[in-house]
C-alpha atoms as a PDB file:
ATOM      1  CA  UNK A   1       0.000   0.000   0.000  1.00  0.00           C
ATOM      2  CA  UNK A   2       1.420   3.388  -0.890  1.00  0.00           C
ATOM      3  CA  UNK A   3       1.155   6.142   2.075  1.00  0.00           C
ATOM      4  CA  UNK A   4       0.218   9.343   0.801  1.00  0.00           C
ATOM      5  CA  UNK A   5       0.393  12.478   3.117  1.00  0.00           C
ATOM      6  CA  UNK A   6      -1.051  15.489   2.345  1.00  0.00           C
ATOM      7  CA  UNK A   7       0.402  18.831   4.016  1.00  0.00           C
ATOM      8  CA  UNK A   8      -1.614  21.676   4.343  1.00  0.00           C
ATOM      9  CA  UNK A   9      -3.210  24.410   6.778  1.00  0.00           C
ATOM     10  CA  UNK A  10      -6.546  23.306   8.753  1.00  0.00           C
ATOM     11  CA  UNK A  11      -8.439  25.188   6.058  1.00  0.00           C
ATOM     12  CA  UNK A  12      -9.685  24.227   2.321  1.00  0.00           C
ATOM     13  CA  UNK A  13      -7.757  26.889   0.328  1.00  0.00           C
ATOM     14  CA  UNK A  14      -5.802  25.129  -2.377  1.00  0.00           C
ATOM     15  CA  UNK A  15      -5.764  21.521  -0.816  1.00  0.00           C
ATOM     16  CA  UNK A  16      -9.768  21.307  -0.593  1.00  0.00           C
ATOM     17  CA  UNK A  17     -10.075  19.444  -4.034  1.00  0.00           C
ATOM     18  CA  UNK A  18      -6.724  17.095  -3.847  1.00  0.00           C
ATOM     19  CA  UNK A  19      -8.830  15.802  -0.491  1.00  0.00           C
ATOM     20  CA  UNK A  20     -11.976  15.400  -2.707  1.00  0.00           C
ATOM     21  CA  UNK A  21     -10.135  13.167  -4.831  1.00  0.00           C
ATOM     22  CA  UNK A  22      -9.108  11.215  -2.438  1.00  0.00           C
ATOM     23  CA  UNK A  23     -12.334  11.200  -1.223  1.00  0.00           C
ATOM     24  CA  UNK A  24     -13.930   9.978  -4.240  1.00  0.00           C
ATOM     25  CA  UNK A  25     -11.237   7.386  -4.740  1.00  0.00           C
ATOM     26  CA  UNK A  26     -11.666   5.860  -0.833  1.00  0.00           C
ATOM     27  CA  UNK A  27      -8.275   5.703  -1.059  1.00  0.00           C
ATOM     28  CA  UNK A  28      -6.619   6.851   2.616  1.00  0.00           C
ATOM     29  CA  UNK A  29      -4.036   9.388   3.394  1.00  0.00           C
ATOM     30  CA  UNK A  30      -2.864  11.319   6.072  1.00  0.00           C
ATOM     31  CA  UNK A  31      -4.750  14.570   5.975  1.00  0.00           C
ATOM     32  CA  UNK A  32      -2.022  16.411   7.701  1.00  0.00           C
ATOM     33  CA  UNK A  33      -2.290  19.762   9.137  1.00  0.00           C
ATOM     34  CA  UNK A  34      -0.170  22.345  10.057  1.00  0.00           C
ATOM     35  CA  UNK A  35      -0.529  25.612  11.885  1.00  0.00           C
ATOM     36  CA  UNK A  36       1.392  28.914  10.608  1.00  0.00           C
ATOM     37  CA  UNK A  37       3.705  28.459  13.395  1.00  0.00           C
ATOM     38  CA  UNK A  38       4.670  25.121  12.048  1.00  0.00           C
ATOM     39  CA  UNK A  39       5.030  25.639   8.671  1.00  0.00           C
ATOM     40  CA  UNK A  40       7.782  28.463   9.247  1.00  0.00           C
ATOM     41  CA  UNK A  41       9.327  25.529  10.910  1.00  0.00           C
ATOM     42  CA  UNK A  42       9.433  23.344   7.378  1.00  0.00           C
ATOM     43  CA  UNK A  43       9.060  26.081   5.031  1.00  0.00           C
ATOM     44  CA  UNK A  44      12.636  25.869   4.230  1.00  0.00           C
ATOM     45  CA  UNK A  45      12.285  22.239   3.769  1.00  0.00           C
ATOM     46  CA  UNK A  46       9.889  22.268   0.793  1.00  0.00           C
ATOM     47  CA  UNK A  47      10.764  22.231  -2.798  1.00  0.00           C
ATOM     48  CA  UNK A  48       8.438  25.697  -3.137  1.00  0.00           C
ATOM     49  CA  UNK A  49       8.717  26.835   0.501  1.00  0.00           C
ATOM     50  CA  UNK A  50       4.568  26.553  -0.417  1.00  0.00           C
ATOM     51  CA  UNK A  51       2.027  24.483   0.662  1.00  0.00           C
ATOM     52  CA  UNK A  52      -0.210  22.310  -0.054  1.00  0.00           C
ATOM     53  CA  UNK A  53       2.765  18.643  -0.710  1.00  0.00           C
ATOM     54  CA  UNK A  54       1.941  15.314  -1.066  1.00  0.00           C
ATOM     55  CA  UNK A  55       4.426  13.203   0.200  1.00  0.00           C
ATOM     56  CA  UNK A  56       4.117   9.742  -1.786  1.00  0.00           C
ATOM     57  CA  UNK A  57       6.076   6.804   0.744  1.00  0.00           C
ATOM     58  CA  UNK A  58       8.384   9.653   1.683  1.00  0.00           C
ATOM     59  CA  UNK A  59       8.711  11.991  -1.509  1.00  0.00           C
ATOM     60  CA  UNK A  60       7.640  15.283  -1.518  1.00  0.00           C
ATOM     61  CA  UNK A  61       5.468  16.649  -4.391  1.00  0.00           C
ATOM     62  CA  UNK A  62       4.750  20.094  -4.752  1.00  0.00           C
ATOM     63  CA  UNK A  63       1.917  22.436  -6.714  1.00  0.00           C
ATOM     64  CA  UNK A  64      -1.698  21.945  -6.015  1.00  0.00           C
ATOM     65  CA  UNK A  65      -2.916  21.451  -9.627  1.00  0.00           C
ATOM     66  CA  UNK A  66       0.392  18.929 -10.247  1.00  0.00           C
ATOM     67  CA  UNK A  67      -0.757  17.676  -6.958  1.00  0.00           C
ATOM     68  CA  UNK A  68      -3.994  16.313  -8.300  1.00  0.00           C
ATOM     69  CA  UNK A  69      -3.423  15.849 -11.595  1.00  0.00           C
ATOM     70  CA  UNK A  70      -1.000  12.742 -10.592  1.00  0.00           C
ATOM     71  CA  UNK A  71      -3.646  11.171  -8.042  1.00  0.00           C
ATOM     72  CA  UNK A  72      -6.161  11.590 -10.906  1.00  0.00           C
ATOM     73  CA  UNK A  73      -3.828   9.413 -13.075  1.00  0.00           C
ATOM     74  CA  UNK A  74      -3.811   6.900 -10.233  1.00  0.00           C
ATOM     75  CA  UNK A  75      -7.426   6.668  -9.506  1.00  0.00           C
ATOM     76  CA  UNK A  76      -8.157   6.831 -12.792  1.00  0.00           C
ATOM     77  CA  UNK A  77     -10.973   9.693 -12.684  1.00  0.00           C
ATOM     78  CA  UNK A  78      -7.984  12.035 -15.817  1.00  0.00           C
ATOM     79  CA  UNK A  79     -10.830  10.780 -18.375  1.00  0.00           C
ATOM     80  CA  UNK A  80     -11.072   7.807 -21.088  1.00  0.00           C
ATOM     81  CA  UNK A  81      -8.104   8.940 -23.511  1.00  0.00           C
ATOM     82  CA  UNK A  82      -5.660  11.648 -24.507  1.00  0.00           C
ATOM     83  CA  UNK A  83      -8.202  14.301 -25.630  1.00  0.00           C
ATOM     84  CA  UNK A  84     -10.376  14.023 -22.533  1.00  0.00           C
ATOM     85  CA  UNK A  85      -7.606  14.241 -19.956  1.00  0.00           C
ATOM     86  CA  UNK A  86      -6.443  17.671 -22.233  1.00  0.00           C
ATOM     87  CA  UNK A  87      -9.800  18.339 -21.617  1.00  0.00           C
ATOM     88  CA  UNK A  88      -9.672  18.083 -17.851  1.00  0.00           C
ATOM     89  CA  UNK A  89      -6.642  19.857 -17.621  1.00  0.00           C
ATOM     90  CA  UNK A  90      -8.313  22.895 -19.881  1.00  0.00           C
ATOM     91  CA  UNK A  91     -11.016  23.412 -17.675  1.00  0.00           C
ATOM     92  CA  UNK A  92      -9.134  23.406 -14.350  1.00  0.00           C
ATOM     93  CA  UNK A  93      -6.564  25.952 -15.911  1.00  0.00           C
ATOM     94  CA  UNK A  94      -9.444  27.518 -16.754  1.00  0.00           C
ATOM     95  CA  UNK A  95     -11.380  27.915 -13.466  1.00  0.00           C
ATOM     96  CA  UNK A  96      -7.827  28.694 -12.054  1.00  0.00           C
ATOM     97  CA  UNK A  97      -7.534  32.309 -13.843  1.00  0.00           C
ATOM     98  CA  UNK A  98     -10.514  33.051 -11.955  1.00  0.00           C
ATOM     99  CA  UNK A  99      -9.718  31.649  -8.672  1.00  0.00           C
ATOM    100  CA  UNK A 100      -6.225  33.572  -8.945  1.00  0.00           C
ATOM    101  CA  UNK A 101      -8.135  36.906  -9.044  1.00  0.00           C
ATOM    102  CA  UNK A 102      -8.971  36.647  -5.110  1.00  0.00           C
ATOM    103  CA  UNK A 103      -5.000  35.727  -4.322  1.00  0.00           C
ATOM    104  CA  UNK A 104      -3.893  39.051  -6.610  1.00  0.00           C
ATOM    105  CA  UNK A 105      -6.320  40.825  -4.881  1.00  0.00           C
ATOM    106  CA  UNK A 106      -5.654  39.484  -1.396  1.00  0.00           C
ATOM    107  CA  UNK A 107      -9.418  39.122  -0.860  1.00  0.00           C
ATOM    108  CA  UNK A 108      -9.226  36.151   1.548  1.00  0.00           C
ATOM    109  CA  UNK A 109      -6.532  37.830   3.682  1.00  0.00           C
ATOM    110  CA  UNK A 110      -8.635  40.944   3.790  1.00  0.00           C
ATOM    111  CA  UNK A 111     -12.012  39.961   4.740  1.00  0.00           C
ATOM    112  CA  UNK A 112      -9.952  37.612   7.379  1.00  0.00           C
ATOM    113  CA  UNK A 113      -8.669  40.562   8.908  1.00  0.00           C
ATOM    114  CA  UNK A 114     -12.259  41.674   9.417  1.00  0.00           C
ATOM    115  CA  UNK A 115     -12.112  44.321   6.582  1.00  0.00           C
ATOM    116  CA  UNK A 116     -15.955  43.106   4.987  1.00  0.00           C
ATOM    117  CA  UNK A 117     -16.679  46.042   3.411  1.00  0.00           C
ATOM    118  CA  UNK A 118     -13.946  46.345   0.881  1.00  0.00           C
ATOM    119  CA  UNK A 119     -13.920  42.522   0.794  1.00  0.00           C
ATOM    120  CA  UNK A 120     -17.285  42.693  -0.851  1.00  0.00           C
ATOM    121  CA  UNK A 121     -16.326  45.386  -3.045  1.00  0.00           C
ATOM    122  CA  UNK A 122     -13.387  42.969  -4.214  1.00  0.00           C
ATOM    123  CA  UNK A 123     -15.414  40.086  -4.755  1.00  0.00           C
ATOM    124  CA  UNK A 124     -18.524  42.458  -6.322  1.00  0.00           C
ATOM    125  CA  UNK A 125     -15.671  43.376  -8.930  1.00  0.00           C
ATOM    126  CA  UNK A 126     -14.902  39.995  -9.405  1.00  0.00           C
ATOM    127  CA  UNK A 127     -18.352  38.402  -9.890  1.00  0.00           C
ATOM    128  CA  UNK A 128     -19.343  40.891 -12.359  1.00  0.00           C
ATOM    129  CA  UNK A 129     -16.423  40.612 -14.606  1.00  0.00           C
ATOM    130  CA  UNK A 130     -15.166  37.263 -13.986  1.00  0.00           C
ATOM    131  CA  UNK A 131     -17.399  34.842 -12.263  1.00  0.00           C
ATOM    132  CA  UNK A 132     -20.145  35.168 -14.065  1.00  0.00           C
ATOM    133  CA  UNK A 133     -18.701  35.300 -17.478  1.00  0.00           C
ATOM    134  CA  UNK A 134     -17.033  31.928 -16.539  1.00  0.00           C
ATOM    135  CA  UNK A 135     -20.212  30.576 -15.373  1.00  0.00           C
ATOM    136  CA  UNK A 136     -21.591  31.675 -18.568  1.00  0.00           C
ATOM    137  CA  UNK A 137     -18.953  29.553 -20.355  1.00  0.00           C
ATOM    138  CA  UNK A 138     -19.126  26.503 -17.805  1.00  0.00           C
ATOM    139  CA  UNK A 139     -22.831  25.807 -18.279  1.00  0.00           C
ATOM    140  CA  UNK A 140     -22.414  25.630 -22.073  1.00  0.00           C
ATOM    141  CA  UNK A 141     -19.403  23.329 -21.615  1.00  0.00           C
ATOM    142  CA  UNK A 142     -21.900  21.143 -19.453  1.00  0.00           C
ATOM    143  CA  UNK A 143     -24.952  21.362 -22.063  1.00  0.00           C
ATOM    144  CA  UNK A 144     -22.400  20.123 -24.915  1.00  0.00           C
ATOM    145  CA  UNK A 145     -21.626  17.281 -22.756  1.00  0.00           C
ATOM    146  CA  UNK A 146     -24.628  16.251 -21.737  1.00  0.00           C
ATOM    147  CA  UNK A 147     -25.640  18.005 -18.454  1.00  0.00           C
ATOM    148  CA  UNK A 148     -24.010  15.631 -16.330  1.00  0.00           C
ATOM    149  CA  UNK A 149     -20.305  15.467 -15.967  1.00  0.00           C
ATOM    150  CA  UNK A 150     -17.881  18.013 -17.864  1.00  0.00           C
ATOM    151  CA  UNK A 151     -15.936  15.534 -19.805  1.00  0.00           C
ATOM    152  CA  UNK A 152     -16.644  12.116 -20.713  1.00  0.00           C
ATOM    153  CA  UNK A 153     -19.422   9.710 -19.955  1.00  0.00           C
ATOM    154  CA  UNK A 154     -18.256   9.671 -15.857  1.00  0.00           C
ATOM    155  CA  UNK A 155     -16.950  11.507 -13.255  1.00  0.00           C
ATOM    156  CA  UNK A 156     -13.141  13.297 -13.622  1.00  0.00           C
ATOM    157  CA  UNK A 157     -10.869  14.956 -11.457  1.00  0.00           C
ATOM    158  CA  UNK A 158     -12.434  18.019 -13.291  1.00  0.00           C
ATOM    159  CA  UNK A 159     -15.611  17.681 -12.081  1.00  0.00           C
ATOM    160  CA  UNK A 160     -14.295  17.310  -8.428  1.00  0.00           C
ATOM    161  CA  UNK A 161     -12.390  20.909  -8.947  1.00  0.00           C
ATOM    162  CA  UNK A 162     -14.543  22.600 -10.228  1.00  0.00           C
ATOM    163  CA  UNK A 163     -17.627  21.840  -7.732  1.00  0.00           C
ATOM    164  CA  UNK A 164     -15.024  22.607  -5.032  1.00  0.00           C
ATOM    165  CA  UNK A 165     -14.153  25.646  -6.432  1.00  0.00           C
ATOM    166  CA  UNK A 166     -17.526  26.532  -6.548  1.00  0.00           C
ATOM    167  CA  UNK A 167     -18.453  25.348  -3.164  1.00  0.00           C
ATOM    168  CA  UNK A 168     -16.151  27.308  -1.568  1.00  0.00           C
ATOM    169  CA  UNK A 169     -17.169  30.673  -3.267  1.00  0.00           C
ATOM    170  CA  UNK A 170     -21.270  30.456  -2.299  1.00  0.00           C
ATOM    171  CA  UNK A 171     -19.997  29.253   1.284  1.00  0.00           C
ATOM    172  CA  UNK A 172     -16.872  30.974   2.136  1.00  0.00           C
ATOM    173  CA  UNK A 173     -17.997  34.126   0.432  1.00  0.00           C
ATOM    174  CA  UNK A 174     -21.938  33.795   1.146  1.00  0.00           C
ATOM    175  CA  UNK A 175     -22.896  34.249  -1.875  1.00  0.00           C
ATOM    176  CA  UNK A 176     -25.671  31.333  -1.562  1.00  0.00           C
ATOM    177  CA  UNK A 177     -27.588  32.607  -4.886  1.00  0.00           C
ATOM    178  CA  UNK A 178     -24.301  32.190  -7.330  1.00  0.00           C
ATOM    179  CA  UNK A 179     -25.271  29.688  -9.647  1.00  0.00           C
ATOM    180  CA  UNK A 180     -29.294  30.420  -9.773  1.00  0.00           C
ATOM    181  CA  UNK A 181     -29.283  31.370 -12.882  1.00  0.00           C
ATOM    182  CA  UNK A 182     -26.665  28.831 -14.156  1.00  0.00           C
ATOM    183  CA  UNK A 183     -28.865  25.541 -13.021  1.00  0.00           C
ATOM    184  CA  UNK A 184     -26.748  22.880 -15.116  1.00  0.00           C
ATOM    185  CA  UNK A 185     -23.826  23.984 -12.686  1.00  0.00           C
ATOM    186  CA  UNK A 186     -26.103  23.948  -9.581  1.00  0.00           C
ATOM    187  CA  UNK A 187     -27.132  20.744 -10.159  1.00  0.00           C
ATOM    188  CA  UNK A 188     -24.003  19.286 -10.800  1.00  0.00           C
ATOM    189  CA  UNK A 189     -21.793  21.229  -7.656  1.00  0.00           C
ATOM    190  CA  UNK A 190     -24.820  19.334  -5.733  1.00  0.00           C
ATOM    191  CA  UNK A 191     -24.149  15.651  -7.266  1.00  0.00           C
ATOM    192  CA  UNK A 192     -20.691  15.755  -6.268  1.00  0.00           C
ATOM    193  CA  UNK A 193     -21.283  17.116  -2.563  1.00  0.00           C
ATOM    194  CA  UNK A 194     -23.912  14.134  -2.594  1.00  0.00           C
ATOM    195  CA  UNK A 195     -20.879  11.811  -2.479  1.00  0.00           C
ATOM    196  CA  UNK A 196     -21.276  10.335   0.448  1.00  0.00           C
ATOM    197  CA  UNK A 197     -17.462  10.629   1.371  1.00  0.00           C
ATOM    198  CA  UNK A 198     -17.651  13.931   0.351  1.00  0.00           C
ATOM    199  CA  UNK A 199     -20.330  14.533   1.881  1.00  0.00           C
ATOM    200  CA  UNK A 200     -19.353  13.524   5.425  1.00  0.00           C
ATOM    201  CA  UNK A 201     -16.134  15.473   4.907  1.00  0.00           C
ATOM    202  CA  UNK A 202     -17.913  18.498   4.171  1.00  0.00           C
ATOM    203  CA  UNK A 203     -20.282  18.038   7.558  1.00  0.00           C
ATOM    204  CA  UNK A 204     -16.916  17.978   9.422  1.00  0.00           C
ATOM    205  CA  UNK A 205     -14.999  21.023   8.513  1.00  0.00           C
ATOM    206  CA  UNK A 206     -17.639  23.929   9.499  1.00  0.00           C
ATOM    207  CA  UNK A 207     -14.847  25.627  11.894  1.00  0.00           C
ATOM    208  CA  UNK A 208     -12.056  25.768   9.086  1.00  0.00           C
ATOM    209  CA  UNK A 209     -10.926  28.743   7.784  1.00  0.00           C
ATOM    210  CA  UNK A 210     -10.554  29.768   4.273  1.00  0.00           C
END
């Protein structure tokens, strides 16, 4: 059995959907976490002086999306050929851009500091010119593939981002009515948080931070 552990801060942030997979897969791993006090300790260690690493039976990989693209080749959720795992890896970059906005902008460390009004005005900016234009896109890249999952016939690594990603904006950011007028995308962020793994994880991580 290969021991995975997976290094991060108690919080979802850019580790959330490398634990989904996981999830999905029922594979275990230690779901390691460190506090900010700790990870001065190791920063120095790491090959990015970043976190979230996987350590895979004692070597240390680095970079979220590299992170999960490699467990999505092992649990085979990267799609059914070549074209569909470029596929997966499209929309992920893709979703990416947009999540990158609120690190540019700082928006997570601001509204932690207890700065909510211009947090909103951040994220306002943001949903009007990004978010929704990408949710525009995302819901036709659904309809062309049938409704269901975003590439394939089944369930990718894709699909397990981008509900994540999506997750974390209506919750995190309260913005419960997001996707209301995107219902493709509503309906398929809420068949992968009906995973039952997922779904327990979820149920457990209500104090987390970002």
């Amino acid at each position: 059995m290969v021991n995975y552990k997976l290094v991060y801060f108690q919080s979802r942030g850019r580790a959330e959907a490398i634990r989904y997979i996981f999830l999905h897969a029922g594979e275990p791993y230690d779901n390691h976490h460190v506090t900010e006090e700790q990870f001065s300790e190791i920063k120095s260690t790491l090959p990015f002086g970043q976190v979230p690493v996987l350590y895979v039976d004692g070597k240390c990989l680095a970079q979220s999306v590299t992170i999960a693209k490699f467990l999505a080749g092992r649990f085979n959720l990267t799609g059914a050929d070549d074209w569909e795992r470029a596929m997966c890896n499209s929309l992920v970059y893709g979703i990416q851009d947009v999540g990158e906005l609120f690190t540019q902008h700082n928006y997570f460390w601001i509204k932690f500091d207890g700065d909510d009004a211009k947090a909103a005005e951040i994220y306002k900016n943001i949903r009007a010119n990004n978010i929704i234009p990408m949710l525009d896109r995302y819901e036709k890249f659904l309809k062309d593939n049938g409704g269901q999952w975003f590439v394939g016939n089944s369930i990718t690594w894709a699909d397990l981002w981008i509900a994540e990603f999506l997750d974390h904006k209506m919750d995190c950011l309260v913005d419960p009515k997001l996707l209301d007028n995107h219902p493709l995308m509503k309906d398929h962020c809420a068949r992968v948080h009906a995973i039952s793994a997922i779904k327990e994880h979820c149920a457990k991580r209500e104090h987390w931070i970002f």
